[in-house]
C-alpha atoms as a PDB file:
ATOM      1  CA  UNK A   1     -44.012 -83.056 -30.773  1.00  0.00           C
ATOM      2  CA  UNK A   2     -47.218 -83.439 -29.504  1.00  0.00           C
ATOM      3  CA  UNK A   3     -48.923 -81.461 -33.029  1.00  0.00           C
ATOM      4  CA  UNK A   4     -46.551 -83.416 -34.848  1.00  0.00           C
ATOM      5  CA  UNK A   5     -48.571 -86.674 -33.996  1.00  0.00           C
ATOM      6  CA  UNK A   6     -51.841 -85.221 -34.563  1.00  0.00           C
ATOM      7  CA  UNK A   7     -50.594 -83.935 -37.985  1.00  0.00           C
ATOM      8  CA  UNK A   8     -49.538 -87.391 -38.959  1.00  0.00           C
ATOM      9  CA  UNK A   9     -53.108 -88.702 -37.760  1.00  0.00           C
ATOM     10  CA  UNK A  10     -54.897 -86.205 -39.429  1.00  0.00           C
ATOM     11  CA  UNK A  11     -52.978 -86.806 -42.574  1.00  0.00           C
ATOM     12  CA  UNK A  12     -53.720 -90.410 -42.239  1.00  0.00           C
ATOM     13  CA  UNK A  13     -57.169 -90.258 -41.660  1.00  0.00           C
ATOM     14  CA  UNK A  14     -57.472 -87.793 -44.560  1.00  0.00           C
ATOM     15  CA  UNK A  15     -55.474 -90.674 -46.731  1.00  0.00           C
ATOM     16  CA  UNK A  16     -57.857 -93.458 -45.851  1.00  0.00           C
ATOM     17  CA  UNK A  17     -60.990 -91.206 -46.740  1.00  0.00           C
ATOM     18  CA  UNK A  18     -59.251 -90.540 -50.123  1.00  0.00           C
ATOM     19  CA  UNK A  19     -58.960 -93.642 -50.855  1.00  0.00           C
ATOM     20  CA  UNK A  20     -62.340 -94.756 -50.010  1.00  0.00           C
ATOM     21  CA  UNK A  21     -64.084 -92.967 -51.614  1.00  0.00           C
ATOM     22  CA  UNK A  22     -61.988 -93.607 -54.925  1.00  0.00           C
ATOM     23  CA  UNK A  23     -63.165 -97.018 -54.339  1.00  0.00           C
ATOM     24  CA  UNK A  24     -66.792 -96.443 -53.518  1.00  0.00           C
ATOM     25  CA  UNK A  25     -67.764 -92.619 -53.934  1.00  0.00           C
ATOM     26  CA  UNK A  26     -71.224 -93.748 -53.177  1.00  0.00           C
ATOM     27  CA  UNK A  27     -73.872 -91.405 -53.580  1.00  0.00           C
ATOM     28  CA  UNK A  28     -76.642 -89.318 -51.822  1.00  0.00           C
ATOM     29  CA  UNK A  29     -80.833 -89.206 -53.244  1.00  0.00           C
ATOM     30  CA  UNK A  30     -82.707 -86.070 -51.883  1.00  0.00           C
ATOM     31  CA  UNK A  31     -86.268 -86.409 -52.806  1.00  0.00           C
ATOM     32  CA  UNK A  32     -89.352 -83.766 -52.406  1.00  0.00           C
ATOM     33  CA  UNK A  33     -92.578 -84.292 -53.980  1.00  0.00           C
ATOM     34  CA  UNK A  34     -91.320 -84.762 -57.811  1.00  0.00           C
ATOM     35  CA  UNK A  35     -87.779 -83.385 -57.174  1.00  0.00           C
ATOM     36  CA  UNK A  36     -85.037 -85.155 -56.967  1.00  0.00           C
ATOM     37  CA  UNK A  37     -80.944 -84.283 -56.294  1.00  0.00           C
ATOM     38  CA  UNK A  38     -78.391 -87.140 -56.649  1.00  0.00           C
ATOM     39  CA  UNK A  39     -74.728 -85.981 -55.288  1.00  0.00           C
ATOM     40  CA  UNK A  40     -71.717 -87.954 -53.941  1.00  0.00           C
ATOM     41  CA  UNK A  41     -71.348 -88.255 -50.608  1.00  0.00           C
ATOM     42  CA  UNK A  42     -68.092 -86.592 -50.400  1.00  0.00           C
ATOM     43  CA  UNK A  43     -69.828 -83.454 -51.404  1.00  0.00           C
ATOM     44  CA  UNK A  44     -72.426 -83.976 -49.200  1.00  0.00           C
ATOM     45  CA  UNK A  45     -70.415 -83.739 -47.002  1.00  0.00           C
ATOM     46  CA  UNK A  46     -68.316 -80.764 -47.488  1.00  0.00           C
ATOM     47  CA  UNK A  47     -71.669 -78.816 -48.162  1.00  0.00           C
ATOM     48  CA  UNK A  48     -72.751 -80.082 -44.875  1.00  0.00           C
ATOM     49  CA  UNK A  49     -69.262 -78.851 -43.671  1.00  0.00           C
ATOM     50  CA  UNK A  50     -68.969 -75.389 -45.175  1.00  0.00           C
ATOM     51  CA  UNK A  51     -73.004 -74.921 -44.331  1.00  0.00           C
ATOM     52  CA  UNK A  52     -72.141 -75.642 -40.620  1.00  0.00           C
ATOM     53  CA  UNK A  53     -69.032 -73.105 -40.371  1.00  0.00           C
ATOM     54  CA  UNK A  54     -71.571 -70.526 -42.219  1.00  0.00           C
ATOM     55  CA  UNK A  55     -74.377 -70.847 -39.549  1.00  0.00           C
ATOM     56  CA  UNK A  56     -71.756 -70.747 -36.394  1.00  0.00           C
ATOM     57  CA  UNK A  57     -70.295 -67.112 -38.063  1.00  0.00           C
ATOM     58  CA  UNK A  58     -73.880 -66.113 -38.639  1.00  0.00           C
ATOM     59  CA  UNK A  59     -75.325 -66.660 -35.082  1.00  0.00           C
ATOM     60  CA  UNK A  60     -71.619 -65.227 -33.924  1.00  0.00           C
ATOM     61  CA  UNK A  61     -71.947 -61.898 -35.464  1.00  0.00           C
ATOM     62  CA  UNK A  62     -75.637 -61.863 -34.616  1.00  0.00           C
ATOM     63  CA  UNK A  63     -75.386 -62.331 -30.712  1.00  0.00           C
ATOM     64  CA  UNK A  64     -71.902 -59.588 -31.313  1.00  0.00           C
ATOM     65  CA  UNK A  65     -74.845 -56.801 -32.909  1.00  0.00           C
ATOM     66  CA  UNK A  66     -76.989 -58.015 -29.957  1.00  0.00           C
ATOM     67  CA  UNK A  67     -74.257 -57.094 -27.449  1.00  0.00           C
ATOM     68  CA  UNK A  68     -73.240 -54.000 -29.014  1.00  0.00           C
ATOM     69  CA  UNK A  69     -75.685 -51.536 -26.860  1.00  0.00           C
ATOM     70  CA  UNK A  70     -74.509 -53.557 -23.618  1.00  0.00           C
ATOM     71  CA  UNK A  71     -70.746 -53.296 -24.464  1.00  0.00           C
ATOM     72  CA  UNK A  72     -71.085 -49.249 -25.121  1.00  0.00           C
ATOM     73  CA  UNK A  73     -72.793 -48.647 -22.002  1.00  0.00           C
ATOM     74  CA  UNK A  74     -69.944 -50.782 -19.943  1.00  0.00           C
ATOM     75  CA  UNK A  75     -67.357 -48.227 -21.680  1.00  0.00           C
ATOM     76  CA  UNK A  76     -69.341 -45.312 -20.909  1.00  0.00           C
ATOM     77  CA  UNK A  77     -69.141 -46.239 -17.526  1.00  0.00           C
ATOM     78  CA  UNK A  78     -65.343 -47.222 -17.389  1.00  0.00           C
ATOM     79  CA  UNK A  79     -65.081 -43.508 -18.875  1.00  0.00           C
ATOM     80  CA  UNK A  80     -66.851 -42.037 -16.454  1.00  0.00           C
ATOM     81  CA  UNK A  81     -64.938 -44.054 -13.441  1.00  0.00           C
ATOM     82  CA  UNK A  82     -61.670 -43.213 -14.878  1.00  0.00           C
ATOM     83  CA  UNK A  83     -62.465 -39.818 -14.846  1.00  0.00           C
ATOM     84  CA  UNK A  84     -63.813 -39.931 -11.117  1.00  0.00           C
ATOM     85  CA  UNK A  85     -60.536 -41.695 -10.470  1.00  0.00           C
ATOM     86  CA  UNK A  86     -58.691 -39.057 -11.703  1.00  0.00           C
ATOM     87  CA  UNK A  87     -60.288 -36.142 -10.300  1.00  0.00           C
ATOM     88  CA  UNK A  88     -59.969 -38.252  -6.636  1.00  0.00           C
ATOM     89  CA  UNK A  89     -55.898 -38.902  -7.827  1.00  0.00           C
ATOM     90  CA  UNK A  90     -55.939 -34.420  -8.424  1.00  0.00           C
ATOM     91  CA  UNK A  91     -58.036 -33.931  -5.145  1.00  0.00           C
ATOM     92  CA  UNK A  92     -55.013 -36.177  -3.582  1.00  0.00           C
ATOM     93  CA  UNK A  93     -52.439 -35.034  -5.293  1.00  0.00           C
ATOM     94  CA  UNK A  94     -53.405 -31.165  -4.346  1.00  0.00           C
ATOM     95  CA  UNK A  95     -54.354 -31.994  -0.658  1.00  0.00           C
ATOM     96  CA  UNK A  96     -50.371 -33.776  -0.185  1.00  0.00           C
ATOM     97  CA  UNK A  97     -48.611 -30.639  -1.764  1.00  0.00           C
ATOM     98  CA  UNK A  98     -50.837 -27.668  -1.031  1.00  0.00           C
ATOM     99  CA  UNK A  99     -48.864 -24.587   0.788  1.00  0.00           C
ATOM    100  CA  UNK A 100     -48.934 -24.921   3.990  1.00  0.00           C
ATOM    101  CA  UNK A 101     -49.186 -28.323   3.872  1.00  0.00           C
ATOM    102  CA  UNK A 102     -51.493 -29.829   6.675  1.00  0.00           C
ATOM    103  CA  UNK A 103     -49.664 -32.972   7.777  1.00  0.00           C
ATOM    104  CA  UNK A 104     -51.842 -34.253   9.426  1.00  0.00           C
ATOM    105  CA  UNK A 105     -54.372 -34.242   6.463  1.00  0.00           C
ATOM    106  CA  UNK A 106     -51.531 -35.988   4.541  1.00  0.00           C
ATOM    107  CA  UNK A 107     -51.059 -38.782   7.199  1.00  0.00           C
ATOM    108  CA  UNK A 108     -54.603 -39.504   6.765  1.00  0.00           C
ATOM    109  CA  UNK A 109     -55.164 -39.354   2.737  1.00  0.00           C
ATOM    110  CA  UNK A 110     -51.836 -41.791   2.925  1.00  0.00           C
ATOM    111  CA  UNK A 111     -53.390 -45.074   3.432  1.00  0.00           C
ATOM    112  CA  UNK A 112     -55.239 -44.123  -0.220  1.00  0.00           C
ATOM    113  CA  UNK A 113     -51.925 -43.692  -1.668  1.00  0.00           C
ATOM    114  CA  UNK A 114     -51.360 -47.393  -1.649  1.00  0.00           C
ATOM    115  CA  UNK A 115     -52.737 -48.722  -4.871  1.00  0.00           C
ATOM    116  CA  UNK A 116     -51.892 -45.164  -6.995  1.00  0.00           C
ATOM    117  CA  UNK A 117     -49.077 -45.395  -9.573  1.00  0.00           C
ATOM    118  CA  UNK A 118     -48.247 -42.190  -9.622  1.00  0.00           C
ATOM    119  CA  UNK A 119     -46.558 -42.337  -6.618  1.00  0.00           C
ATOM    120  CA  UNK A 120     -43.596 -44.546  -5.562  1.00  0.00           C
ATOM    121  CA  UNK A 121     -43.386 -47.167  -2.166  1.00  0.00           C
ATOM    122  CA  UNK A 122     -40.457 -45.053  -1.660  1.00  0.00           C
ATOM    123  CA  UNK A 123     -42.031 -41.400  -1.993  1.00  0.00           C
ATOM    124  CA  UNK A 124     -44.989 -42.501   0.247  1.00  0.00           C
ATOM    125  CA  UNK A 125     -42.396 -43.796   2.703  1.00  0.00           C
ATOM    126  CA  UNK A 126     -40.715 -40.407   2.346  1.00  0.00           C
ATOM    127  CA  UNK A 127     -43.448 -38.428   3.077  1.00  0.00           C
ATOM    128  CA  UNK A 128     -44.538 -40.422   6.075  1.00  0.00           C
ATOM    129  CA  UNK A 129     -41.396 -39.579   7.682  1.00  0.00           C
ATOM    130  CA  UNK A 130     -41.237 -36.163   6.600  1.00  0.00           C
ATOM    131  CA  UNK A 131     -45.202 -35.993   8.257  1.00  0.00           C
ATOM    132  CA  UNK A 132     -43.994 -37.482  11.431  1.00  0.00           C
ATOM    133  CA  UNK A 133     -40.623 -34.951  11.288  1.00  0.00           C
ATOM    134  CA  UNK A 134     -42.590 -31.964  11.321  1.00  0.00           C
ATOM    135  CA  UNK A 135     -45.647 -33.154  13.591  1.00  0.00           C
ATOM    136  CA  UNK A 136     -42.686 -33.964  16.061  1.00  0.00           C
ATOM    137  CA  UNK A 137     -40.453 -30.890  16.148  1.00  0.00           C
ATOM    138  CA  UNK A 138     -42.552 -28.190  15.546  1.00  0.00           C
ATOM    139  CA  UNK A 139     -44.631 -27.017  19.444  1.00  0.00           C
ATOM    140  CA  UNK A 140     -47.917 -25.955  17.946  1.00  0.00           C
ATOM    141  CA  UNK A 141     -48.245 -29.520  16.795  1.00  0.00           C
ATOM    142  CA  UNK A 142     -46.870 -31.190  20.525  1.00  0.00           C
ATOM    143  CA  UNK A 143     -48.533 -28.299  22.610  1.00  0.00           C
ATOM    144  CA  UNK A 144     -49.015 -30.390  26.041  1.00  0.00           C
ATOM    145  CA  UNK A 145     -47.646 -33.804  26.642  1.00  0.00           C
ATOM    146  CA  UNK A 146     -51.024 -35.595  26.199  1.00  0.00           C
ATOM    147  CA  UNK A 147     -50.632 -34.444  22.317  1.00  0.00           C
ATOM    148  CA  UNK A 148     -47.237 -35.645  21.914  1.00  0.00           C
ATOM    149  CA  UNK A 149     -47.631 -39.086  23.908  1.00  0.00           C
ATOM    150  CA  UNK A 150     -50.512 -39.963  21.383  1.00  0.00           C
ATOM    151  CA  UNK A 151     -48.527 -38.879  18.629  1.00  0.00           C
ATOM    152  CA  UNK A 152     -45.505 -41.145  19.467  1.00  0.00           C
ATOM    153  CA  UNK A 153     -47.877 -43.873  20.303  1.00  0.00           C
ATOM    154  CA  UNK A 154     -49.870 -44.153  17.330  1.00  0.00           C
ATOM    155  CA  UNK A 155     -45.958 -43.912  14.709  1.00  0.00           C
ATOM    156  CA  UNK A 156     -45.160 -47.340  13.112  1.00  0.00           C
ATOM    157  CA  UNK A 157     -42.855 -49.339  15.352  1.00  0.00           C
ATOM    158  CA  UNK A 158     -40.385 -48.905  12.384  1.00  0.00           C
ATOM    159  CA  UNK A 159     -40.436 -45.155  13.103  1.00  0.00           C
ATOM    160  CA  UNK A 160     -39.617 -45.518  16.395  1.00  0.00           C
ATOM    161  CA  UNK A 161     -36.816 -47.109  15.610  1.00  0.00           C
ATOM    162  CA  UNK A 162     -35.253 -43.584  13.893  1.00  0.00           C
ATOM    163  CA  UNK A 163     -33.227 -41.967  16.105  1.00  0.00           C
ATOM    164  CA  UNK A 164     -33.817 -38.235  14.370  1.00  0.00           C
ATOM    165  CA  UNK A 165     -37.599 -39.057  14.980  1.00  0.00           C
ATOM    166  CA  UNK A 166     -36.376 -40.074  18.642  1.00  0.00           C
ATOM    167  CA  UNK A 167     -34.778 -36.901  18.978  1.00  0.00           C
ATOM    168  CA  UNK A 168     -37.779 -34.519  18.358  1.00  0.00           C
ATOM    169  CA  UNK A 169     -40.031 -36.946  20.629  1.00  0.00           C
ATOM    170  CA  UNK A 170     -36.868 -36.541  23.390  1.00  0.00           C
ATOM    171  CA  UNK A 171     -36.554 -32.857  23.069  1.00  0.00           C
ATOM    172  CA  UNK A 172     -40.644 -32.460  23.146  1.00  0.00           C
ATOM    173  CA  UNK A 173     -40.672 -34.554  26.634  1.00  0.00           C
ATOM    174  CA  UNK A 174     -37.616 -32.021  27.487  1.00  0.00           C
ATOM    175  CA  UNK A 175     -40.151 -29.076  26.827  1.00  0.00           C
ATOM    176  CA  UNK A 176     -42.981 -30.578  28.826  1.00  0.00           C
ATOM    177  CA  UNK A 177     -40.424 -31.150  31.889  1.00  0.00           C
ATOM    178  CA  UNK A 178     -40.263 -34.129  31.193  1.00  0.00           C
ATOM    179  CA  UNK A 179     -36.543 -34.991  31.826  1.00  0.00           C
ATOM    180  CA  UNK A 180     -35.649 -38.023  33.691  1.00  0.00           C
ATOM    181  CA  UNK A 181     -37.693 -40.087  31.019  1.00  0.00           C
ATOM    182  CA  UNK A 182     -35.801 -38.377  28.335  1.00  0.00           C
ATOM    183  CA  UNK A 183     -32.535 -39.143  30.123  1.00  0.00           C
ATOM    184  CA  UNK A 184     -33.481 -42.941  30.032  1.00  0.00           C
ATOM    185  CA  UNK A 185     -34.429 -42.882  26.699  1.00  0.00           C
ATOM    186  CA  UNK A 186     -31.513 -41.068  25.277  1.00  0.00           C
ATOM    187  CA  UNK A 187     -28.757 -43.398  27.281  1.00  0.00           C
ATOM    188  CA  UNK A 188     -31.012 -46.537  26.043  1.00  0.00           C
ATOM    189  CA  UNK A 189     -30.813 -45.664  22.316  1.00  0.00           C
ATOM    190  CA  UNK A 190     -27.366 -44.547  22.228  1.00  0.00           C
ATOM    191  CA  UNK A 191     -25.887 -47.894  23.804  1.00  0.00           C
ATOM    192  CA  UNK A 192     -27.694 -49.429  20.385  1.00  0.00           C
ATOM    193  CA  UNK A 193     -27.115 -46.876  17.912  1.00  0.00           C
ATOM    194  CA  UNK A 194     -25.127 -43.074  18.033  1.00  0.00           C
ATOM    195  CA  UNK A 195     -26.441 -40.475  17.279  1.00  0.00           C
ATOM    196  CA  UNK A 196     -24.465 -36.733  17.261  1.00  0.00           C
ATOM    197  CA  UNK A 197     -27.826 -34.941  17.360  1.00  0.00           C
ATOM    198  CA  UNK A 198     -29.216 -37.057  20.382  1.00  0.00           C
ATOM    199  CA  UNK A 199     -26.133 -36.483  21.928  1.00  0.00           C
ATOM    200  CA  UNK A 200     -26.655 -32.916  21.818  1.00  0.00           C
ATOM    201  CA  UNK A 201     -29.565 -32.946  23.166  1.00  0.00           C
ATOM    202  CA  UNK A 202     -28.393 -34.882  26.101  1.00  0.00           C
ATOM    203  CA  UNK A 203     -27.466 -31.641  27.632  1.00  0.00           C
ATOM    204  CA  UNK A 204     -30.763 -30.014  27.531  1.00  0.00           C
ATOM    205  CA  UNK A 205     -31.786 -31.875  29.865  1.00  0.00           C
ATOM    206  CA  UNK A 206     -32.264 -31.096  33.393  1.00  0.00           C
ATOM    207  CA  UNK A 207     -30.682 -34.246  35.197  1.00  0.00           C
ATOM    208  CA  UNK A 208     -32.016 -34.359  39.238  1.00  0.00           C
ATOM    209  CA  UNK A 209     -28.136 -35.953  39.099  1.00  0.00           C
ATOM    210  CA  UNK A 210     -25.706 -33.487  37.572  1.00  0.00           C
ATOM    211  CA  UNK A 211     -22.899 -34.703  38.868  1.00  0.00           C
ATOM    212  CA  UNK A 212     -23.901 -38.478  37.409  1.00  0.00           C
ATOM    213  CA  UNK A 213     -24.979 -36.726  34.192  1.00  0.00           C
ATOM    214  CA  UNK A 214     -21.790 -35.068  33.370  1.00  0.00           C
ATOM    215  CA  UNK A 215     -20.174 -38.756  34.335  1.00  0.00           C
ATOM    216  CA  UNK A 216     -21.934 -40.376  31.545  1.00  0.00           C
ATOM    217  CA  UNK A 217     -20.964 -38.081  28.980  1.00  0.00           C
ATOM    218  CA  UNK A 218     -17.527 -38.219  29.960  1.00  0.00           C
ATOM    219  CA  UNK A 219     -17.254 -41.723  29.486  1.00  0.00           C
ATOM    220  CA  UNK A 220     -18.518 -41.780  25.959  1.00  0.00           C
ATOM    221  CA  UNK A 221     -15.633 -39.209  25.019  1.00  0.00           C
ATOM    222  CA  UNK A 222     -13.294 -42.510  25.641  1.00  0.00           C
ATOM    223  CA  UNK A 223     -15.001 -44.184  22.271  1.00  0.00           C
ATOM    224  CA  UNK A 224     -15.746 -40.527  20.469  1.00  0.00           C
ATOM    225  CA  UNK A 225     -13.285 -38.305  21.507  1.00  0.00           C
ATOM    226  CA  UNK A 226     -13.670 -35.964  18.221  1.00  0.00           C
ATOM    227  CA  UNK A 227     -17.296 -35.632  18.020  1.00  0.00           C
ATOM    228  CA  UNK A 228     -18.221 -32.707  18.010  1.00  0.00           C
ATOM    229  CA  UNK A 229     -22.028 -33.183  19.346  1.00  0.00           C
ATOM    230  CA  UNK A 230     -20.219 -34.851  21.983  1.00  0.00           C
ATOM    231  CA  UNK A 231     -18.397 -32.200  22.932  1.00  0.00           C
ATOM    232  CA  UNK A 232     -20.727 -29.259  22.473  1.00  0.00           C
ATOM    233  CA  UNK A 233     -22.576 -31.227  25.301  1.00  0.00           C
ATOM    234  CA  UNK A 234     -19.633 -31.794  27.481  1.00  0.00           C
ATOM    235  CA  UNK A 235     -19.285 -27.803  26.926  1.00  0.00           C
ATOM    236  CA  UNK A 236     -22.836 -27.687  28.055  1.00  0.00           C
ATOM    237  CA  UNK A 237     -22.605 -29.893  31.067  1.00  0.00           C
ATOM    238  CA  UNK A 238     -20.133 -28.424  32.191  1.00  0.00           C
ATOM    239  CA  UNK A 239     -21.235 -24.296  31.924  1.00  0.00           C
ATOM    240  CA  UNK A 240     -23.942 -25.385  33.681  1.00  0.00           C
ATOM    241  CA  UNK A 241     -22.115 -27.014  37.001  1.00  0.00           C
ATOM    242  CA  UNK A 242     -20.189 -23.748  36.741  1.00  0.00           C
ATOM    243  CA  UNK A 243     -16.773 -25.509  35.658  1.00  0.00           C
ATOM    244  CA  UNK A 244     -15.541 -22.561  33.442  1.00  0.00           C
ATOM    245  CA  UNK A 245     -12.347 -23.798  32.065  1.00  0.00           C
ATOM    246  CA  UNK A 246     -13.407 -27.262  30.935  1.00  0.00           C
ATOM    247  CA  UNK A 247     -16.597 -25.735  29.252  1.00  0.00           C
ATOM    248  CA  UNK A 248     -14.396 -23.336  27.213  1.00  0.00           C
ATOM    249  CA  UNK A 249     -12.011 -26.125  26.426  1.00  0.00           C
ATOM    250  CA  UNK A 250     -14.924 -28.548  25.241  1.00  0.00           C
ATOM    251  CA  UNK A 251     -16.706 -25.606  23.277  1.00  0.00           C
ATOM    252  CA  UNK A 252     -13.308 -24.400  21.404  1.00  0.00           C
ATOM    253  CA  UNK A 253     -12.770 -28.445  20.431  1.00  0.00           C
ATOM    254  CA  UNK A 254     -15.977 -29.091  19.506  1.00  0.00           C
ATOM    255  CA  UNK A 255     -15.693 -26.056  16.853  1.00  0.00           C
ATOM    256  CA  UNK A 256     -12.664 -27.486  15.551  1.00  0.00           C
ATOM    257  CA  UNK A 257     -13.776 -30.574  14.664  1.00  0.00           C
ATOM    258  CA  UNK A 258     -17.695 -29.114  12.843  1.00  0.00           C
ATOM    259  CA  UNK A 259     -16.834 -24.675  12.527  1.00  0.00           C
ATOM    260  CA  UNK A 260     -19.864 -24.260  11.433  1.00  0.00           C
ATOM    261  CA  UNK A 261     -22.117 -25.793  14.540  1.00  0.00           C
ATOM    262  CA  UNK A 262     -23.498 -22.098  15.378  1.00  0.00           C
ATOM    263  CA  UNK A 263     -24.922 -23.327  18.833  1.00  0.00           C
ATOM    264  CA  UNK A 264     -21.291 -23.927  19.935  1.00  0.00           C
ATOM    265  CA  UNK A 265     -20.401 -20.365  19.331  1.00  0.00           C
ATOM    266  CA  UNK A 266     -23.395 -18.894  20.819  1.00  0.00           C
ATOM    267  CA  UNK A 267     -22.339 -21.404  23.804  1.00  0.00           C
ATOM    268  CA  UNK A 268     -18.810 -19.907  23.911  1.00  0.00           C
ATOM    269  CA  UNK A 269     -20.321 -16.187  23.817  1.00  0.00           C
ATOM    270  CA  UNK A 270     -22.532 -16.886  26.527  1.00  0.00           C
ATOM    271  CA  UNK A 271     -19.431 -18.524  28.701  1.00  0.00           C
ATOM    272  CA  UNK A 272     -17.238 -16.005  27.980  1.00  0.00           C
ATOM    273  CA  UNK A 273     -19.694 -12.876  28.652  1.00  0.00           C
ATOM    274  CA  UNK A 274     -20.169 -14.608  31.673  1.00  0.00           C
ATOM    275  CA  UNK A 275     -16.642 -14.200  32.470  1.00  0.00           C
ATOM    276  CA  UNK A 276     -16.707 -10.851  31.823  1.00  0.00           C
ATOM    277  CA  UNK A 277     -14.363 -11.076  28.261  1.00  0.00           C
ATOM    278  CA  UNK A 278     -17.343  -8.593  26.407  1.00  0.00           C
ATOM    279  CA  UNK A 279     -15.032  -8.367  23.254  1.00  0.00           C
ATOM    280  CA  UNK A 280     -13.879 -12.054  22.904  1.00  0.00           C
ATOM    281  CA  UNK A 281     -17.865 -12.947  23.772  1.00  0.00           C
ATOM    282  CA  UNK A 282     -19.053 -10.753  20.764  1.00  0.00           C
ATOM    283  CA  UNK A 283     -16.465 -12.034  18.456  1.00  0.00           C
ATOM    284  CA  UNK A 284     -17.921 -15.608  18.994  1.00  0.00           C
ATOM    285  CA  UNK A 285     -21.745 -14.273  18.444  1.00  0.00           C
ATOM    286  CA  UNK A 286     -20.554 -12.413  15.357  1.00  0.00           C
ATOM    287  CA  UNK A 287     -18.969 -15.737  14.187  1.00  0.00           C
ATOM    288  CA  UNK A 288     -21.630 -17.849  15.350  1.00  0.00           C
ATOM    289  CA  UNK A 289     -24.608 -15.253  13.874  1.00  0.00           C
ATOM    290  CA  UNK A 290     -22.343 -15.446  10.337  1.00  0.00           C
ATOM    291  CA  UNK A 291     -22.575 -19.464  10.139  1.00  0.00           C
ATOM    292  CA  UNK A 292     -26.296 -19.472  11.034  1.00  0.00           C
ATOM    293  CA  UNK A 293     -27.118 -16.908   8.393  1.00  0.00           C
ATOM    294  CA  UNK A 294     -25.007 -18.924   5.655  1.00  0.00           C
ATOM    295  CA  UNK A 295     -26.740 -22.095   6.683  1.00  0.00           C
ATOM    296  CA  UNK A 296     -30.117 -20.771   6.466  1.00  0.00           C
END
C-alpha cells in the first residue's frame, strides 16, 4: 500500500511537469566567448539527469579498482585462517580419537569443541561421559584417594548426578578402604534413584556393622524381590556372615532371573567349594567362565 501511494504521487507529479512544460517549454542560453547553445529546459534537465547518474557510476567503479588490492589481500588472509582453522579442527580431531586415547587430553581439548560444527552438543556430551567413565573405573587413573577425590570434585554437578558414574567413584573409595563413606553414599542415592549395579556393589563393601548391613538389603528385597543385583548381593552378604544356605538360595535366584551375570556363578563356585561339593563348584565356574567368554 504504502508504494502504491508513492506511485500515484510520482505519477502525478510527472503529469503536472508534462503539462507545464506543454504550456511553457521555456528555454535555456549557454554562452562562451562567441558561442552560444539554446535548449529547452526539459532537456536540460534530463542531460543534467543522465550526466549526474554517469559521474556517480564513474567515481563508483573508480573507488571499486581502488579497493581491489585491499579486498585480495583480506581473502588471502581469510584463506590462510581457514586453513589454520582446519589444521587446529585435524590436530583436534586426531588428539580425541588417537589409540590409546589419553582422556585426560580429551577433557582438556573439550572446552575448544564448543564452537566446531563438526561435532554435535550431543557427541561432545557423549564423550565427556565416556572421559569421566574411564578416568573413574580404571586404578591407574584413581591410584590413591587424593587422585580420585579431585577427580570427583572437579565432574559437572550434572555428572554427579549419574548413578553408573557414582558407582565407579563408590567402588574406587571401596579400593582405597574407604567403606563407611561408600555405604552412606550408596543407601543415599538408592532411596532417590535404583540402581542394579550400585546395588551390587553394596556388598563389596566392608560394613564395621554386618549384621545392620545385611538388614538393609533385606528390606529392599520387599520392593525388588526379582532383581537380580539385589540378590547377587544378598548372596554376597550373606557368604560372608557364613550363612551357607541362604547365600546358595540368593545366588541360584539371582541366576534365574539374569543367567548370564558370571559373578553370580563364580559366587556359587566359591560357596559351594567351600562346602566341600568340588564337582557341583566346578560345574558353576565352567558355566560362569562360558558366559564371561561369550560376553566379552
Amino acid at each position: 500500500m504504502h508504494r502504491f501511494f508513492i506511485f500515484l504521487l510520482v505519477l502525478a507529479l510527472s503529469v503536472w511537469l508534462g503539462v507545464k512544460i506543454t504550456l511553457d517549454p521555456g528555454y535555456i542560453l549557454i554562452t562562451w566567448h562567441q558561442l552560444a547553445l539554446e535548449m529547452p529546459l526539459w532537456l536540460a534537465i534530463l542531460i543534467l539527469t543522465i550526466s549526474f547518474i554517469l559521474i556517480y557510476y564513474l567515481i563508483r567503479f573508480i573507488s571499486y579498482l581502488l579497493m581491489l588490492p585491499k579486498q585480495w589481500c583480506q581473502n588471502l588472509d581469510i584463506k590462510r585462517c581457514k586453513k589454520t582453522m582446519a589444521s587446529d579442527d585435524q590436530r583436534l580431531f586426531s588428539s580425541i580419537y588417537q589409540k590409546p586415547q589419553n582422556w585426560h587430553r580429551i577433557l582438556e581439548i573439550l572446552p575448544q569443541l564448543e564452537n566446531k560444527t563438526w561435532v554435535s552438543k550431543e557427541q561432545k556430551q557423549q564423550l565427556q561421559q565416556e572421559c569421566y567413565e574411564n578416568l573413574l573405573s580404571e586404578e591407574k587413573y584413581t591410584c590413591n584417594l587424593s587422585t580420585l577425590e579431585n577427580l570427583w570434585d572437579n565432574l559437572p554437578t550434572k555428572l554427579k548426578k549419574d548413578p553408573l558414574l557414582l558407582n565407579f567413584y563408590i567402588q574406587g573409595l571401596i579400593r582405597h578402604h574407604e567403606d563407611t563413606k561408600a555405604e552412606s553414599l550408596i543407601i543415599k542415592q538408592l532411596k532417590r534413584q535404583w540402581f542394579g549395579p550400585l546395588v551390587s556393589t553394596y556388598s563389596l563393601i566392608k560394613s564395621i556393622n554386618p549384621a545392620r548391613q545385611l538388614a538393609i538389603a533385606e528390606k529392599w528385597l520387599k520392593k525388588h524381590p526379582d532383581d537380580p543385583y539385589l540378590l547377587l548381593s544378598l548372596g554376597r552378604l550373606c557368604k560372608q556372615r557364613k550363612l551357607w544356605g541362604k547365600a546358595r538360595d540368593y545366588l541360584e535366584k539371582s541366576l534365574i532371573y539374569d543367567s548370564s551375570n558370571s559373578e553370580a556363578y563364580l559366587e556359587l563356585g566359591e560357596l559351594l567349594e567351600g562346602l566341600e561339593e568340588p564337582l557341583q563348584a566346578l560345574a558353576w565356574f565352567k558355566k560362569g567362565l562360558t558366559k564371561y567368554t561369550s560376553r566379552t
